[in-house]
Structure formats: structure tokens, C-alpha cells
Protein backbone atom coordinates (compact mmCIF):
# COMPACT_ATOMS: atom_id res chain seq x y z
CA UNK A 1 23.52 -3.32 27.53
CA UNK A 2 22.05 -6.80 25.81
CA UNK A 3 20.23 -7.25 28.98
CA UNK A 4 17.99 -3.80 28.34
CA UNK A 5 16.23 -6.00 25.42
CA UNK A 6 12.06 -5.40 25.78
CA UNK A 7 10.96 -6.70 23.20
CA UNK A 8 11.75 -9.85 20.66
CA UNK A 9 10.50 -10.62 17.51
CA UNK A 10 11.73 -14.05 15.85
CA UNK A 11 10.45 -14.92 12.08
CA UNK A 12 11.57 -18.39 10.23
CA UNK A 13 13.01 -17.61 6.87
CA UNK A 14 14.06 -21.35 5.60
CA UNK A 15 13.64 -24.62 7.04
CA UNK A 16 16.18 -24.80 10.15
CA UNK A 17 16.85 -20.93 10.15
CA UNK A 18 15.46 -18.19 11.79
CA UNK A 19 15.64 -14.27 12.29
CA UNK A 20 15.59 -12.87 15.79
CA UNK A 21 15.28 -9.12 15.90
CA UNK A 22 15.67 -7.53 19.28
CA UNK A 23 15.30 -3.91 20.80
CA UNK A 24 17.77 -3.19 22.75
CA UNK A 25 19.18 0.06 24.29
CA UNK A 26 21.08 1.26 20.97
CA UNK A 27 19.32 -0.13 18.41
CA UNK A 28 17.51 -3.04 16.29
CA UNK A 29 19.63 -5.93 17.01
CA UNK A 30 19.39 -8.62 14.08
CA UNK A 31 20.22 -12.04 14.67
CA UNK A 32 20.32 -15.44 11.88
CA UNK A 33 20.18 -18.90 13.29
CA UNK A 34 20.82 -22.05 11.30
CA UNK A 35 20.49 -25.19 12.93
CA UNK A 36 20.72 -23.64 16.42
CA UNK A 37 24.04 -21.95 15.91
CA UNK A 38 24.30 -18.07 15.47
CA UNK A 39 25.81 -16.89 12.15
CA UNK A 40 24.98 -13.69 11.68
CA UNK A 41 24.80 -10.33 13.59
CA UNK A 42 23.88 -7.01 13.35
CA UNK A 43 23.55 -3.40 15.15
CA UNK A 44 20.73 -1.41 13.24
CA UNK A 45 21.11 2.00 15.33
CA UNK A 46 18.12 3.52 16.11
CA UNK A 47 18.92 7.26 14.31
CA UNK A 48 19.87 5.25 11.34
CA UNK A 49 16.34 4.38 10.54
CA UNK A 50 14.49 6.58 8.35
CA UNK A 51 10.94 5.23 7.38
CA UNK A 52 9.39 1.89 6.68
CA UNK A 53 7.48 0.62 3.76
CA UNK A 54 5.25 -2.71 4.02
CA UNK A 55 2.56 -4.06 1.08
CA UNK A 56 -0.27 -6.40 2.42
CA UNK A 57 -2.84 -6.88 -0.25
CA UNK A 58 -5.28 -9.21 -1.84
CA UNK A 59 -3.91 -11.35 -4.25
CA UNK A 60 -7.10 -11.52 -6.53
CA UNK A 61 -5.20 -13.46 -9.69
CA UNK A 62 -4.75 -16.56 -7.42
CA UNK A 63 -7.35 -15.74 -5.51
CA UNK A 64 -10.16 -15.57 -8.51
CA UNK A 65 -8.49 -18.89 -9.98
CA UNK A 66 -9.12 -20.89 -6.73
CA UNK A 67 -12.16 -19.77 -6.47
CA UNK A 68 -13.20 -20.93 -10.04
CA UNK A 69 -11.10 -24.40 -10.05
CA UNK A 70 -12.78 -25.28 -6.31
CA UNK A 71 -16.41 -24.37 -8.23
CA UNK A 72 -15.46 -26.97 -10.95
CA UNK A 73 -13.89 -29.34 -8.53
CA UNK A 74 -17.25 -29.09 -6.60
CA UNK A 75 -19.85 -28.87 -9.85
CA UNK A 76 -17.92 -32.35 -10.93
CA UNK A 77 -19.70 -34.56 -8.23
CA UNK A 78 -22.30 -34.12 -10.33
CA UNK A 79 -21.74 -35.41 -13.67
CA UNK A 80 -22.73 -39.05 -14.09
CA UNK A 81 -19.58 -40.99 -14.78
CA UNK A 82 -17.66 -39.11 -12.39
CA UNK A 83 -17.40 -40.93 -8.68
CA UNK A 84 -17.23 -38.74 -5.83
CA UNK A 85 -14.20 -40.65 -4.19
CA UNK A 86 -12.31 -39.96 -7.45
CA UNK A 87 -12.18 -36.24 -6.97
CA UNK A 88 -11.13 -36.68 -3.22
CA UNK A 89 -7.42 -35.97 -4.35
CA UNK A 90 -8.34 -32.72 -6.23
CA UNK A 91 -10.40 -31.40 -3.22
CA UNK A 92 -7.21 -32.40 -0.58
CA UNK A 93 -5.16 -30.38 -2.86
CA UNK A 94 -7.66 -27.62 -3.53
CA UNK A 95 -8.15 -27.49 0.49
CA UNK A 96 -4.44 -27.23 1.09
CA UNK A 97 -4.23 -24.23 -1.67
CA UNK A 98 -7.08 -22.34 0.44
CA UNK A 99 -5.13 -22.98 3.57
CA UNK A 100 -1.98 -22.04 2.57
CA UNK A 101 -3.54 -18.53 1.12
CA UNK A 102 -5.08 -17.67 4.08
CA UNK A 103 -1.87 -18.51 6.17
CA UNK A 104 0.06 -15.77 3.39
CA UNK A 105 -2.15 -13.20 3.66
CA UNK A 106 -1.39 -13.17 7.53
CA UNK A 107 1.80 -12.47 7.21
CA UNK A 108 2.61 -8.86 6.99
CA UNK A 109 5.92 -7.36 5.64
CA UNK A 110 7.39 -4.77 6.80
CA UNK A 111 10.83 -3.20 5.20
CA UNK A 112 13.08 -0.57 6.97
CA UNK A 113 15.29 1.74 5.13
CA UNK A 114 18.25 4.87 5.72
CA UNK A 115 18.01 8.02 4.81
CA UNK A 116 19.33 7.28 1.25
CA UNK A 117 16.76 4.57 0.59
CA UNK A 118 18.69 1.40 0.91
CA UNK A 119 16.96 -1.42 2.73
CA UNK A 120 18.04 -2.22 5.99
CA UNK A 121 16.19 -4.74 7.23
CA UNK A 122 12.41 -6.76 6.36
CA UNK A 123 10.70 -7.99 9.16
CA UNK A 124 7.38 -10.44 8.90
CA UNK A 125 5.47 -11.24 11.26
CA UNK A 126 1.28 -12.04 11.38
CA UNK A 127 -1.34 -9.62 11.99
CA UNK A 128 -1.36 -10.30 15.71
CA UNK A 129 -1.15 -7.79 18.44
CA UNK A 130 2.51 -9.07 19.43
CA UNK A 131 3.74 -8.35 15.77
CA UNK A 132 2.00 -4.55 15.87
CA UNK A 133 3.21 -4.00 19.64
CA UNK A 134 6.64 -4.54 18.70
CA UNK A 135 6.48 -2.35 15.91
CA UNK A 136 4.66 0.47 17.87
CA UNK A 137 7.66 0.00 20.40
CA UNK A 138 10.55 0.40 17.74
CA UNK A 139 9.07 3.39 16.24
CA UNK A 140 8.75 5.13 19.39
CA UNK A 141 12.69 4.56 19.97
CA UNK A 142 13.33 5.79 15.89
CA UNK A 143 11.57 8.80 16.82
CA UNK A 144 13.07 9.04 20.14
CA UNK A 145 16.38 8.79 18.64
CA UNK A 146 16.18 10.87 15.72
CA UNK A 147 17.70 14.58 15.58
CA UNK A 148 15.62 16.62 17.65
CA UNK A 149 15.87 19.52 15.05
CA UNK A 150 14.46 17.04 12.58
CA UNK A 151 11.61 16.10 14.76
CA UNK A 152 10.37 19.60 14.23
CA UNK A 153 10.25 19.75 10.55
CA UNK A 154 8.37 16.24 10.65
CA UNK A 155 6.27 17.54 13.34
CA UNK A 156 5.09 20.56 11.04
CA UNK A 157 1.49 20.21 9.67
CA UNK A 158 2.27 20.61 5.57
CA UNK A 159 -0.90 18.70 4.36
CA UNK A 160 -2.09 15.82 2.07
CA UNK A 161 -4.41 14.81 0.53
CA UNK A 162 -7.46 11.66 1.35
CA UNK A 163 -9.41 9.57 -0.99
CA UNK A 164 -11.89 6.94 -0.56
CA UNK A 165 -12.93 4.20 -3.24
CA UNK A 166 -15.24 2.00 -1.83
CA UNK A 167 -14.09 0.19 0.33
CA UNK A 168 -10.60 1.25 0.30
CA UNK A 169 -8.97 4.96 1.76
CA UNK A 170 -6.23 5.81 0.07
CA UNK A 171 -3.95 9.07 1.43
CA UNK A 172 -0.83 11.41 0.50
CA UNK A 173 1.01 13.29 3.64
CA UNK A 174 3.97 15.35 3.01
CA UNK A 175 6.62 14.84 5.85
CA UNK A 176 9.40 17.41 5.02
CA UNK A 177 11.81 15.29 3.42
CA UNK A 178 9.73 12.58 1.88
CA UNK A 179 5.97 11.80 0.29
CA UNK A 180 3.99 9.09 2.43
CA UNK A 181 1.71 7.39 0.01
CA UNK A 182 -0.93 4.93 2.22
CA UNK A 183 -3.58 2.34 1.21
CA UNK A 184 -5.89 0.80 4.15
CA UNK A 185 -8.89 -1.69 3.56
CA UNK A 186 -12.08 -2.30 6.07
CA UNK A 187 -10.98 -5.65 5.68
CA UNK A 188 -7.20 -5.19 7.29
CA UNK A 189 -5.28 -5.10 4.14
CA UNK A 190 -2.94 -2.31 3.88
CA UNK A 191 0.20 -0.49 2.14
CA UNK A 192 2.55 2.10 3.07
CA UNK A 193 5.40 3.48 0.45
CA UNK A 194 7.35 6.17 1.49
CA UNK A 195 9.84 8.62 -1.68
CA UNK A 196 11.83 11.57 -0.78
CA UNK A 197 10.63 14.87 -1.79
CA UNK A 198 12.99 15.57 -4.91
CA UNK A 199 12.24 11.75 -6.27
CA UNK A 200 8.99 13.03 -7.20
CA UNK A 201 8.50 14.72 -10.89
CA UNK A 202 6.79 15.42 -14.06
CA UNK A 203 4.81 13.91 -15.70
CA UNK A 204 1.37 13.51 -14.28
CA UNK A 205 -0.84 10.93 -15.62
CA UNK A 206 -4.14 9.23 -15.55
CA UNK A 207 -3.74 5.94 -15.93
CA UNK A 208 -7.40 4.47 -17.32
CA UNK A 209 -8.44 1.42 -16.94
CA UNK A 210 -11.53 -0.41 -18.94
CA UNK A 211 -12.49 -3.70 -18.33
CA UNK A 212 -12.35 -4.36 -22.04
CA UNK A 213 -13.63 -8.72 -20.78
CA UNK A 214 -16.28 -7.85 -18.95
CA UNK A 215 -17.45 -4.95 -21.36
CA UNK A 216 -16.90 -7.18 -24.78
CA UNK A 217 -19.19 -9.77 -22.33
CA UNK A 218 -21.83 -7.76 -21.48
CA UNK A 219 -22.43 -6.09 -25.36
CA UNK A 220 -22.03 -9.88 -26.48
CA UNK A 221 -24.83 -10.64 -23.80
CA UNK A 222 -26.97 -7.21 -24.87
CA UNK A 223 -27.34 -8.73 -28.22
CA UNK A 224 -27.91 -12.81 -28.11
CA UNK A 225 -30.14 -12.47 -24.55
CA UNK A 226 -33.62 -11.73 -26.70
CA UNK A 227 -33.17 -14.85 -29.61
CA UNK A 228 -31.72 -17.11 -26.60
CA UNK A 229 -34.93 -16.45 -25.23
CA UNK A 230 -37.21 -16.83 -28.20
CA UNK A 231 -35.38 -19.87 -28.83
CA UNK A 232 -35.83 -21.58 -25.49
CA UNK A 233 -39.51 -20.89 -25.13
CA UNK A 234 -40.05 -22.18 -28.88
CA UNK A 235 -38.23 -25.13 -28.45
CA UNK A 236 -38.98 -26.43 -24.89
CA UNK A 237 -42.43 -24.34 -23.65
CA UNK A 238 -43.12 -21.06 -22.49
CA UNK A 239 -41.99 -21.86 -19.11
CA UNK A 240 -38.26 -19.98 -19.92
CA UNK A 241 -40.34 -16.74 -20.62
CA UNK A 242 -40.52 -16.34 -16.88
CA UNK A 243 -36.66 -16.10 -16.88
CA UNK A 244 -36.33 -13.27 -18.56
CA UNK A 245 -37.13 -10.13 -16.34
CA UNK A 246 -34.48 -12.03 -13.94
CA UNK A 247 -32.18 -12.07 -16.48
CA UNK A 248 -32.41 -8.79 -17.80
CA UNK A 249 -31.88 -7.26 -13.90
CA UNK A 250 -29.21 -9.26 -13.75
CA UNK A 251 -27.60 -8.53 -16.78
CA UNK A 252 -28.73 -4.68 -15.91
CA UNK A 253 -26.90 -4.67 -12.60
CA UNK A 254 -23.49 -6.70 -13.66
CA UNK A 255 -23.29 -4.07 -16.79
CA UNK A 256 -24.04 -1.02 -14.02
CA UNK A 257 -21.05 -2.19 -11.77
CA UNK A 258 -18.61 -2.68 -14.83
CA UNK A 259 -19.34 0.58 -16.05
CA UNK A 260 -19.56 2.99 -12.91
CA UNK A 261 -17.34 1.08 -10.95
CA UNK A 262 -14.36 -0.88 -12.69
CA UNK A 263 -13.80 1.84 -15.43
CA UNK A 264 -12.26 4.62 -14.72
CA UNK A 265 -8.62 6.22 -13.94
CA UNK A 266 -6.09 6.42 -11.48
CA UNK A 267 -3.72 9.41 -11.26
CA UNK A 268 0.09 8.67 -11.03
CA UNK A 269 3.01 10.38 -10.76
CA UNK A 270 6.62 9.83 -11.57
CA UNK A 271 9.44 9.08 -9.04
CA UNK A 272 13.04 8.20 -10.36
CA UNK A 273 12.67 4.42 -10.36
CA UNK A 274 9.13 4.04 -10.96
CA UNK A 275 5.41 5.42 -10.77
CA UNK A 276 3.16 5.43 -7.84
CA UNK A 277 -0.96 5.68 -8.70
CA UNK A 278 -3.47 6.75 -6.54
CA UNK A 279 -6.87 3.95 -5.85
CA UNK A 280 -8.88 3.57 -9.59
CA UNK A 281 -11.17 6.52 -9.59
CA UNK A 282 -14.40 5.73 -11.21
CA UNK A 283 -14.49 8.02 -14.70
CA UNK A 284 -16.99 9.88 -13.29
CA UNK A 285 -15.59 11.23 -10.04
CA UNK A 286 -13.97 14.00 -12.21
CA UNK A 287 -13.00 16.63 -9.40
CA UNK A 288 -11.85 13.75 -7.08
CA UNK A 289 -8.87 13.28 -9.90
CA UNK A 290 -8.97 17.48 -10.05
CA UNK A 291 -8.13 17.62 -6.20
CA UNK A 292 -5.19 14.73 -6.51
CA UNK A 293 -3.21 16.48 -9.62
CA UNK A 294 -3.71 19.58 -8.03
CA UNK A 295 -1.95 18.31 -4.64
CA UNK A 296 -0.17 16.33 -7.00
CA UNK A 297 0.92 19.48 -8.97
CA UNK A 298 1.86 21.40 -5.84
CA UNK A 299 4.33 19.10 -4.79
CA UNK A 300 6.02 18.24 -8.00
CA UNK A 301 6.40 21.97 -7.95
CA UNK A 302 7.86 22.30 -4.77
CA UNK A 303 9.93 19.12 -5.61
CA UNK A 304 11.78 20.78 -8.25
CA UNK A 305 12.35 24.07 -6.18
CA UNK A 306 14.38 22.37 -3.23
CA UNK A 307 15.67 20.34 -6.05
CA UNK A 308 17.47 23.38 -7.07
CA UNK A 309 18.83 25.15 -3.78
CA UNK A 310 22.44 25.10 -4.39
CA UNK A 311 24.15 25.54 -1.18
CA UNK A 312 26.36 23.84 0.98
CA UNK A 313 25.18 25.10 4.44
CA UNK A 314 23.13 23.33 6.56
CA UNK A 315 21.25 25.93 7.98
CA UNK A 316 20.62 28.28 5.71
CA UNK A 317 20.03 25.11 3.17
CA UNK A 318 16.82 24.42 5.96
CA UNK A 319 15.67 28.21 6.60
CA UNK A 320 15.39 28.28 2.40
CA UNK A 321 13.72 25.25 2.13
CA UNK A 322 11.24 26.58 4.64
CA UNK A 323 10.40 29.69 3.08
CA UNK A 324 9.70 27.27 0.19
CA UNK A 325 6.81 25.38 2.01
CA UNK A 326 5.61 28.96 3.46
CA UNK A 327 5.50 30.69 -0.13
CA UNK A 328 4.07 27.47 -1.94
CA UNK A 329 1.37 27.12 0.68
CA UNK A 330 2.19 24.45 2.89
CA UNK A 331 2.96 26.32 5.96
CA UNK A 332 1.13 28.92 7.74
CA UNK A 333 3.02 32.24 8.53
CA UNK A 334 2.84 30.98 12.53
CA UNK A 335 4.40 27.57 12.10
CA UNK A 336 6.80 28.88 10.01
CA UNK A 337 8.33 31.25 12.53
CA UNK A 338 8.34 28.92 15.27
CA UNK A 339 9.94 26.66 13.23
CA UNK A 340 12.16 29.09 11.78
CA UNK A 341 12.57 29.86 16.12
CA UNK A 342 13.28 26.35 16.67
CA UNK A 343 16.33 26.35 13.64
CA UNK A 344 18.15 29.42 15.46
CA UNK A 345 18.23 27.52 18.16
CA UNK A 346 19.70 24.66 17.56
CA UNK A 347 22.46 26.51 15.04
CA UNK A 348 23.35 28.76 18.10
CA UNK A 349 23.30 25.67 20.16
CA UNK A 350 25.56 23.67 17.64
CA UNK A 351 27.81 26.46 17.32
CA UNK A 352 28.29 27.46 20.85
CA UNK A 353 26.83 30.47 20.57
């Protein structure tokens, strides 16, 4: 019944319409207003939704040109011919840029999707706690309402594998049917992509990366730092010779960053649409990269085993599969009976046995 909604979520998508999504007894209800009158509805049942996927990042392009165009637009006040109360339009619309970033990178998206990988639904909503309580509350009812039998093989401890760059921890868990892949920040900024088992294939990769800018910079720097120098003390006093050990650390600690810290290599592997990369690995964290294509390697691996089961029975399609995680590693001998236990039950159950 409509009148066992909890929870409501309601999100404006264009100017006079809005999205109301509801929980009710059976399933995500989904509901378009324009202009006050109802257009659109949908049932989203419950057992119909498989996993989510939501990306809520940094933009440091836009961010990093802000920054430097609100640095000129300030640094201008100070050149002569230049009037303060000209540059008042530039710093309104410089203001209004900041404000409007901030007010993005609130919003987080999150996408729901079947079994098959087709998009259901995308919900936004901010970072608040009403926004992450209504989440919490419809995944409880997905898992609530999802075959019991599959409950158990998502239940099953198969492993992953954890990395942590900085600031940043990146992770891979392997839930059955599907790869998790998850990105969180310190500083709330997070992503979540989910790809079933099979998608996942050869080749592996490390894809570099060298900050070829900075790099070209700081050799450009190594070389014209000393005669800037000489030049400035010869020309104007010996008063710029007290510059240079500042300089030099400077120069030393920029070059240090850009070298241990922005160069390096992710690892990636391939998926039937795409690629998805691990966090940039500094080049020399070499067994970091080691552990990742190895857990990489295992599940490609496995991938391509279930990939080639060729039957057409449910059951004995799941006790194979299984043995598959048991023999490749993933599941202890215990785990594997009981859930090998739990799969005679439910096909004696099924079949009225």
C-alpha cells in the first residue's frame, strides 16, 4: 500500500520539474512533476535492483582555472591604471563561479542498475544525512528483497584487494557475480563502479603517467636559476644573493613532489566497454602494482573460467562455479561446504523435495 511510504526523496531536474522517489512496500516508486501536475510514474521493484554506481570527485580542470583567473582578477588592483571599481564586475562573476562549484560538488549522484546493467534510475541528492539515510534505508529493502540463495553467495568472504595513495584509499572486492571497484577521499569525495565478473579480461596494463609540464619546467628552471641570479645581483646589488638558498629549496622541493609523487603508473584492466585503473601509483611503489596485477590476474583468470561453463542448469551451473572460487583460491574449504549446504537446500526446497 502507497500509504506504507517511509521515506521520500524529491530532486529538481529542470526549472518547474521535479523527481520524487518514494519507498514504499514493493519497491522504489518514481514520480516526475512539471508545473505541479504528475506525468510520469514508475514501480522500480525492490529484487529488480542489482547494484549502484555513483562518481563524486574533484573537478581540478575548472577548479585549477578559477583558482588562477581569481589570482589575476585579484593581482589587477594593483597595476596603476587599473581602478578597483572597474574590476568589481569580474570579481561578481568570479564569486558566482566559486559559489556555484561548491554548490556542484554537493551534489552526489547516485545511479541504480538490473542485473544486466541497464540503468534504472539516478538519484541526486547533497551530502546531507537525509540524502545518505534514505539510501541506507533502500539498500536494506534491495537486500531484504533479493533471493535468499543469492544472499549467500554475496555473503561469502572471496577477497580484494586495498590501496592507499595519499590521501585517497582506493579498493577491489569480489561479490560473486560482479567486481566492486571503490575510491574514498579524507575530504568526502568518493566513487563506486560496480562490472560483472565475466566483463572483466585481458589485457592488463600500467597506464604511466609523467608530468611532462611540470618536468620540462623544472629542467628549464635547473638550468637559467644560477645566470638569473648572477644577473640580478650584477645589475641591481648583492641584495638578490640572499634569495637564492630560498630558491633553490624551493625549486628542490617542487622538483621532489613532481618526481616521487605525480609520476608514476596506474594499473588497469579491461572490461567490455571500457577500462577501469586503479589510484596513480608513484613509480616507485613497485610491489604495490605487483599485489594489484596479481589480484588483478586472479580474477581475469577466474573470469574466463565461469566464462566458459556451458550448462543450462541452474544448480549445477552454481555448485561449478563454486568449486571455481574454492580451486582458484577464493574460498576456504569451510565456506565452501556450507555454501555448497546452503545450495542443496534451496534446490530440494525449489523442487519439493
Amino acid at each position: 500500500m502507497e500509504s506504507e511510504v517511509l521515506i521520500r526523496h524529491e530532486e529538481q531536474v529542470h526549472p518547474g520539474s521535479w523527481v520524487a522517489y518514494s519507498l514504499s512496500a514493493k519497491g522504489l516508486l518514481q514520480e516526475e512533476f512539471t508545473s505541479g501536475v504528475k506525468t510520469h510514474s514508475e514501480l522500480i521493484f525492490y529484487d529488480e535492483i542489482w547494484d549502484s554506481c555513483s562518481v563524486r570527485d574533484l573537478p581540478k580542470g575548472r577548479l585549477g582555472l578559477l583558482a588562477v583567473v581569481t589570482v589575476l582578477g585579484g593581482a589587477a588592483v594593483f597595476i596603476p591604471p587599473i581602478a578597483w571599481y572597474t574590476l568589481l564586475p569580474a570579481w561578481l562573476v568570479c564569486l558566482a563561479a566559486w559559489v556555484m562549484l561548491f554548490m556542484a560538488l554537493k551534489v552526489v549522484p547516485v545511479a541504480l542498475y538490473d542485473y544486466e546493467g541497464r540503468e534504472l534510475a539516478t538519484l541526486h541528492g547533497d551530502s546531507g544525512a537525509n540524502f545518505s539515510a534514505f539510501l541506507e534505508e533502500l539498500e536494506k529493502r534491495i537486500r531484504k528483497a533479493r533471493y535468499p540463495l543469492q544472499r549467500v553467495f554475496e555473503g561469502l568472504n572471496l577477497g580484494g584487494c586495498n590501496l592507499k595513495v595519499g590521501f585517497k584509499m582506493w579498493s577491489s572486492t569480489l561479490l560473486y557475480d560482479r567486481v566492486v571497484f571503490e575510491t574514498k577521499s579524507r575530504w568526502g569525495f568518493s566513487s563506486r563502479e560496480f562490472f560483472a565478473l565475466t566483463s572483466l579480461r585481458a589485457p592488463l596494463r600500467l597506464a604511466w603517467r609523467i608530468p611532462k609540464i611540470p618536468l620540462a619546467a623544472a629542467v628549464t628552471a635547473s638550468f637559467s636559476i644560477a645566470p638569473a641570479f648572477s644577473f640580478a645581483a650584477a645589475s641591481t646589488g648583492s641584495g638578490w644573493i640572499a634569495l637564492l638558498p630560498w630558491s633553490l629549496v624551493g625549486f628542490s622541493v617542487t622538483s621532489w613532489f613532481v618526481v616521487l609523487w605525480e609520476t608514476g603508473a596506474a594499473v588497469s584492466v579491461s572490461t567490455m566497454k571500457d577500462s577501469v585503473a586503479t589510484l596513480l601509483l608513484p613509480w616507485w611503489r613497485v610491489e604495490s602494482r605487483r599485489e594489484v596485477l596479481r589480484w588483478f590476474a586472479a580474477v581475469v583468470e577466474l573470469a574466463d573460467q565461469v566464462d566458459a561453463v556451458r550448462t543450462e542448469d541452474y544448480w549445477e551451473y552454481h555448485r561449478i562455479k563454486l568449486k571455481l572460487l574454492k580451486d582458484a583460491g577464493f574460498l576456504d574449504d569451510w565456506p565452501y561446504r556450507s555454501a555448497l549446504a546452503r545450495l542443496n537446500i534451496h534446490e530440494r526446497a525449489e523442487l519439493g523435495l
